[in-house]
N, C-alpha and C. Protein backbone atom coordinates (compact mmCIF):
# COMPACT_ATOMS: atom_id res chain seq x y z
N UNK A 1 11.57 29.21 -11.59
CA UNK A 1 10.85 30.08 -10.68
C UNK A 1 10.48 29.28 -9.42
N UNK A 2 10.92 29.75 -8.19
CA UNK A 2 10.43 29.16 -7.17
C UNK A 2 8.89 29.65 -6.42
N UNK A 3 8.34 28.19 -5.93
CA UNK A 3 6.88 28.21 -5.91
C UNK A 3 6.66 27.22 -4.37
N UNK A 4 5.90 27.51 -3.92
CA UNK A 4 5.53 26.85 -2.66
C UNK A 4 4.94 25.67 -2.81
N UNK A 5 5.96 24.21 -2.58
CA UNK A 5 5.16 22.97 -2.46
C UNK A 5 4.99 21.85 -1.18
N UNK A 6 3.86 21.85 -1.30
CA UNK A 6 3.86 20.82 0.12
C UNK A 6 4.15 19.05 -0.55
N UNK A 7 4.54 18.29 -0.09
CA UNK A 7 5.10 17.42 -0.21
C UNK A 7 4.19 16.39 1.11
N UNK A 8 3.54 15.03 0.19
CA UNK A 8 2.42 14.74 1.00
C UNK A 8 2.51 13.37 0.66
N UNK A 9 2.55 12.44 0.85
CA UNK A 9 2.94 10.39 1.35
C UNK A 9 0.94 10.01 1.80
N UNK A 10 1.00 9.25 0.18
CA UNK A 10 -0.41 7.93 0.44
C UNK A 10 -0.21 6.51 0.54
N UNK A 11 -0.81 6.27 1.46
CA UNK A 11 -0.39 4.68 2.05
C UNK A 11 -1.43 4.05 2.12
N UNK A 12 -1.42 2.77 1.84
CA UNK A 12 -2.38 2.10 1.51
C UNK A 12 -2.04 1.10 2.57
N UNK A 13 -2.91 1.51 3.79
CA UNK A 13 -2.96 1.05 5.31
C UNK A 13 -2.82 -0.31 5.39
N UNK A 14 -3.65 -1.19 4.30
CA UNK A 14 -3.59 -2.91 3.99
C UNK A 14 -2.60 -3.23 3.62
N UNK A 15 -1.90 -2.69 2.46
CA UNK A 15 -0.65 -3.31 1.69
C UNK A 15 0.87 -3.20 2.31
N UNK A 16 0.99 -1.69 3.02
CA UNK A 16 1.80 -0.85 3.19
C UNK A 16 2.41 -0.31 1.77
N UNK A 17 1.89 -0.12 0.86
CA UNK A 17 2.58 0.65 -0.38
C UNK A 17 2.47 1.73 -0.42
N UNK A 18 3.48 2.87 -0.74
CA UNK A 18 2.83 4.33 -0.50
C UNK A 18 3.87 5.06 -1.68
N UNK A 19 3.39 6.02 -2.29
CA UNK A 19 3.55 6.79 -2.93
C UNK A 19 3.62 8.50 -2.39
N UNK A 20 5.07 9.17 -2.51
CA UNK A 20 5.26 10.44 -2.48
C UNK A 20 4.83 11.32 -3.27
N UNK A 21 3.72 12.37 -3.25
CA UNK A 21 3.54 13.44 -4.29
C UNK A 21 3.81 14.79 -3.72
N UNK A 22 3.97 15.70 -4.61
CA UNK A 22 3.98 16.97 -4.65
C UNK A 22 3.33 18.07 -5.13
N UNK A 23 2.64 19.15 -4.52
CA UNK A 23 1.71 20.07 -5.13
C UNK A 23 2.06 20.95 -4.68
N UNK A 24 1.90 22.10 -5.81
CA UNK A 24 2.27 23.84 -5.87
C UNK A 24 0.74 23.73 -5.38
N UNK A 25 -0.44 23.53 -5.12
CA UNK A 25 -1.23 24.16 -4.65
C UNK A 25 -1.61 24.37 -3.58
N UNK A 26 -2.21 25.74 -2.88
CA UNK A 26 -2.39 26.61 -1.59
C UNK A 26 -2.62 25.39 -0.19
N UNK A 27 -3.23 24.22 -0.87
CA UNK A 27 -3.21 23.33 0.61
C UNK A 27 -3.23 21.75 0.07
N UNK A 28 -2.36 20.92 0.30
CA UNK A 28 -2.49 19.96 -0.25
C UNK A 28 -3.79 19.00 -0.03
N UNK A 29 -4.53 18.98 0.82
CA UNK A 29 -5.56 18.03 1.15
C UNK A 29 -6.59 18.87 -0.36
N UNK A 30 -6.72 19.73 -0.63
CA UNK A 30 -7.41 20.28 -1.95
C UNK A 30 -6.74 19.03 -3.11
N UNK A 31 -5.43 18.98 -3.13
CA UNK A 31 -4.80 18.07 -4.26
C UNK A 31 -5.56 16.42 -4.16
N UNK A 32 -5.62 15.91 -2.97
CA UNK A 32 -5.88 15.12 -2.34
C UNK A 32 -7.68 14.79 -2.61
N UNK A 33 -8.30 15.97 -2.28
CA UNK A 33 -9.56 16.05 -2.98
C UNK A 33 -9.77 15.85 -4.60
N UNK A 34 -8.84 16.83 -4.98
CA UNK A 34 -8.78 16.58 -6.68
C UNK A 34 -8.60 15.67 -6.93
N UNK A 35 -7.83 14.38 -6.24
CA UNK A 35 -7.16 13.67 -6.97
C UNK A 35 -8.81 11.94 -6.77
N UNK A 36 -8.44 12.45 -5.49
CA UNK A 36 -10.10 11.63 -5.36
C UNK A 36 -11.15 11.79 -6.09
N UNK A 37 -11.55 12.85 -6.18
CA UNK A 37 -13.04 13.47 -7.37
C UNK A 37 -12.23 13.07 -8.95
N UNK A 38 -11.37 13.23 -9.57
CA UNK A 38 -10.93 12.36 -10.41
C UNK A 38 -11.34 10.68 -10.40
N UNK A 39 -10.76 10.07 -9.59
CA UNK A 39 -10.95 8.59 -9.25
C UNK A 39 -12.38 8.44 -9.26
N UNK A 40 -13.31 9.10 -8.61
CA UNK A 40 -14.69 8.77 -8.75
C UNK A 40 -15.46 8.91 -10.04
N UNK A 41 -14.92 9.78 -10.77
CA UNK A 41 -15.02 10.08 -12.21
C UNK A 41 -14.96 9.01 -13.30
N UNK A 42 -14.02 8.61 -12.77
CA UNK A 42 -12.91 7.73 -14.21
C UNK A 42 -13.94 6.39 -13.72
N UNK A 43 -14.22 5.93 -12.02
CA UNK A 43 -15.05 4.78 -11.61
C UNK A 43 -16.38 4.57 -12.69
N UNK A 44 -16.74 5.82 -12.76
CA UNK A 44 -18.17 5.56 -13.51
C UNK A 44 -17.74 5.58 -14.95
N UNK A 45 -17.06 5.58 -15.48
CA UNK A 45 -16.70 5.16 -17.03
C UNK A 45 -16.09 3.77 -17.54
N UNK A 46 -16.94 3.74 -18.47
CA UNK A 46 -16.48 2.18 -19.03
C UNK A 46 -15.00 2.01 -19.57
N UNK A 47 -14.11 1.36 -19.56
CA UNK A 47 -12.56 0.89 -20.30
C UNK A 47 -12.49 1.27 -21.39
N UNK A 48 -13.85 1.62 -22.49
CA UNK A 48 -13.63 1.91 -23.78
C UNK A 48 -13.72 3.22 -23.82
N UNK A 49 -13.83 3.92 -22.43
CA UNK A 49 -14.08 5.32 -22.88
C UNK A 49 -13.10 6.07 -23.01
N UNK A 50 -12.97 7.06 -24.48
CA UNK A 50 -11.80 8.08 -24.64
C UNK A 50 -11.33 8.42 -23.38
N UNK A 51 -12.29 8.57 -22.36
CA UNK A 51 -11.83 9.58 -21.22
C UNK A 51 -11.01 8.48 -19.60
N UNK A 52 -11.02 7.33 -20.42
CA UNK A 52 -10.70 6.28 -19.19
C UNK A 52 -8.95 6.39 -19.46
N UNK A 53 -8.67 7.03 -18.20
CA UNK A 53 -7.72 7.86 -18.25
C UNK A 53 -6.25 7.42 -16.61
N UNK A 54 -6.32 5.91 -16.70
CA UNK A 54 -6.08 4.98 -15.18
C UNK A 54 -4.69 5.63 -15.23
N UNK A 55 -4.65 6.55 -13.82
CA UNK A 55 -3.66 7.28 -13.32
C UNK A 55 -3.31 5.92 -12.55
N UNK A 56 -1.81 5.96 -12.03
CA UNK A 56 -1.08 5.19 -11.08
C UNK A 56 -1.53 5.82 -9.50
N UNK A 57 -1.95 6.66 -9.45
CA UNK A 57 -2.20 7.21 -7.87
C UNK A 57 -4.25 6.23 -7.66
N UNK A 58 -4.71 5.83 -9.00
CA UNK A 58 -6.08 5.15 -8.50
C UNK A 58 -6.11 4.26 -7.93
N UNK A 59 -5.28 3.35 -8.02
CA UNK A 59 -4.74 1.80 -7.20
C UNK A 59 -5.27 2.06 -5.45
N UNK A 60 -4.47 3.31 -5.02
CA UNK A 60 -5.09 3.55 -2.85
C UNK A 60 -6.52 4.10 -3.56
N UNK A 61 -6.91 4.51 -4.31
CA UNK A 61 -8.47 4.96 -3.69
C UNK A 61 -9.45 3.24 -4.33
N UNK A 62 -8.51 2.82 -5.24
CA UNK A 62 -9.50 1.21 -5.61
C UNK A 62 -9.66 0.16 -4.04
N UNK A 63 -8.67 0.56 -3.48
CA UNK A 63 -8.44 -0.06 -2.38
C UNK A 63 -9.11 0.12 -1.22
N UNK A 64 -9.57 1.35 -1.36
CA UNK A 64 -10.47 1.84 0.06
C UNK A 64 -9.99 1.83 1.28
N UNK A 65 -8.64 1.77 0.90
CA UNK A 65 -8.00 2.13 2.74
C UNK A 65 -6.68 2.49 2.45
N UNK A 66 -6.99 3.98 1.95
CA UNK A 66 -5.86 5.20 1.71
C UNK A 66 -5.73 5.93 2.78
N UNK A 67 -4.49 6.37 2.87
CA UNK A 67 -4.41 7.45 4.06
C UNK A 67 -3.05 8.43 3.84
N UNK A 68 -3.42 10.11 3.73
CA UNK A 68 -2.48 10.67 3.22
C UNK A 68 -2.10 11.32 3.90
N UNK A 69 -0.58 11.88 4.48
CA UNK A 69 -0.11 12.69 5.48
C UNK A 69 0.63 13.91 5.20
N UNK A 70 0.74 14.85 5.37
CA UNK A 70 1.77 15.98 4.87
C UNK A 70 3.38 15.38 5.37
N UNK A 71 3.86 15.86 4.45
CA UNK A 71 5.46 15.41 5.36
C UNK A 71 6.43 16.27 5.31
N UNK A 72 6.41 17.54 4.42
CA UNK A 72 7.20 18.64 3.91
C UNK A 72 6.86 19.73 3.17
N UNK A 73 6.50 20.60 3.54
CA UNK A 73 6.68 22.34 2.73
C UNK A 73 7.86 23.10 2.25
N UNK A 74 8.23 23.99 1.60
CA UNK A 74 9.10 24.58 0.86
C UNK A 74 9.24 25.32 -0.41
N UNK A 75 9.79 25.89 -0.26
CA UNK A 75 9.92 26.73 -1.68
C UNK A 75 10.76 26.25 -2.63
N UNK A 76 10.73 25.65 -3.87
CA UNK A 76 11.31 24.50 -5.14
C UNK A 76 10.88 25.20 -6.35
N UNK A 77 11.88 24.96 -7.46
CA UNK A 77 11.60 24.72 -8.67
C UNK A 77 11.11 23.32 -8.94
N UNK A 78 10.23 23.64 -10.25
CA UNK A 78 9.96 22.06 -10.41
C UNK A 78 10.40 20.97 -10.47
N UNK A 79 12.01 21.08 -10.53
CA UNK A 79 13.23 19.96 -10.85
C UNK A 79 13.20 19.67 -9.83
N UNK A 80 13.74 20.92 -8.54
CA UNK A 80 13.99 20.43 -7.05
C UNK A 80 12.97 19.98 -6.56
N UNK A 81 11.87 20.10 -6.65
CA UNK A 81 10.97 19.76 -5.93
C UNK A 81 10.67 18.02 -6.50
N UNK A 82 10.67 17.96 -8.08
CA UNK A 82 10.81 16.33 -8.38
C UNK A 82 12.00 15.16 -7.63
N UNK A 83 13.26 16.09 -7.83
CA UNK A 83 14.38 15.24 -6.30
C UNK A 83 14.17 15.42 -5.46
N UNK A 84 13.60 16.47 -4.48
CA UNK A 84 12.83 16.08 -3.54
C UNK A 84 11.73 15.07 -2.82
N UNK A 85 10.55 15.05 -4.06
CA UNK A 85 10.17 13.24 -4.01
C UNK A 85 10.81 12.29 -4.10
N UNK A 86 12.02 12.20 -4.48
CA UNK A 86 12.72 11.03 -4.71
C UNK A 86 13.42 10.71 -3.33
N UNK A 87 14.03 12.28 -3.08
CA UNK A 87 14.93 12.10 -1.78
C UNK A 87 13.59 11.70 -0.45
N UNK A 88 12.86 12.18 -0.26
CA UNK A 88 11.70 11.72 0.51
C UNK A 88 10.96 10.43 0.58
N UNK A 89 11.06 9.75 -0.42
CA UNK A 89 10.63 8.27 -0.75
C UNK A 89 12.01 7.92 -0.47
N UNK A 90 13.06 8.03 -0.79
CA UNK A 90 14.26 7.00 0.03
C UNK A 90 14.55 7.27 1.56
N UNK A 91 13.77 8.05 2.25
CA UNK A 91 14.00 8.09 3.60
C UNK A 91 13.18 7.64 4.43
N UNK A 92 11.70 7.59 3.20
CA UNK A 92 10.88 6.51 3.93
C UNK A 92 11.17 5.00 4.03
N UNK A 93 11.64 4.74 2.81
CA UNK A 93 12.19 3.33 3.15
C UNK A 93 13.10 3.28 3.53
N UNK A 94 14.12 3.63 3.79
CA UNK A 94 15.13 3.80 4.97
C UNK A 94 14.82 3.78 6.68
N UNK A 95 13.31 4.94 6.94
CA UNK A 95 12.89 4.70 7.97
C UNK A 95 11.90 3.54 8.43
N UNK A 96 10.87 3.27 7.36
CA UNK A 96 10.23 2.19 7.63
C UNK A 96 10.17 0.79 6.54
N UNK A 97 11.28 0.33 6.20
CA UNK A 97 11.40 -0.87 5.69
C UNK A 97 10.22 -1.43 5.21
N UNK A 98 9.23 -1.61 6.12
CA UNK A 98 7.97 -2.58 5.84
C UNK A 98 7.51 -2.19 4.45
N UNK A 99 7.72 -0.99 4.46
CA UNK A 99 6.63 0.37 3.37
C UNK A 99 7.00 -0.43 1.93
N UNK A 100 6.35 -0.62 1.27
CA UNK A 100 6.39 -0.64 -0.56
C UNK A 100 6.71 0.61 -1.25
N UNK A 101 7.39 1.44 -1.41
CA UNK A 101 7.34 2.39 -2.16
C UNK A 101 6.97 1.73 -3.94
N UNK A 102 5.78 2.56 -4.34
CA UNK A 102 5.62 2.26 -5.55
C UNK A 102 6.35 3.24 -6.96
């Protein structure tokens, strides 16, 4: 079933490492919020807790100098839209070398 995803690049302004994501939801900076209010969550829990739950996207908010940009909208199935991150992360490093893709 095709679904509307924006397609949105976090960079971690110090390192240059950045990570491509994708969200079916109505505006991605909401995902972007979610994904932050998560991170502040998981911050206040100890390592032993059931709920300590270390996503790979917490690394730019541990860092404190994240910065996320839209880069693409479209209508995808979930497959296309997963090669779509892929194809989008190889054109970033294609365009900017410096970048870490993680």
């Amino acid at each position: 079933m095709l679904k509307k995803y924006s397609f949105f690049v976090m960079v971690n302004v110090q390192t240059s490492e950045f990570q491509v994501f994708a969200t079916a939801m109505k505006d991605w900076r909401l995902r972007v919020s979610a994904m932050k209010s998560s991170f502040k969550r998981w911050a206040n829990q100890t390592e032993e807790s059931e709920e300590f739950p270390y996503r790979d996207y917490y690394r730019f908010f541990i860092s404190e100098r994240e910065y996320a940009y839209i880069l693409d909208k479209g209508m995808y199935t979930e497959d296309t839209a997963c090669e779509h991150v892929k194809t989008l992360t190889q054109r970033m490093r294609d365009k900017c070398p410096s970048l870490d893709a993680s």
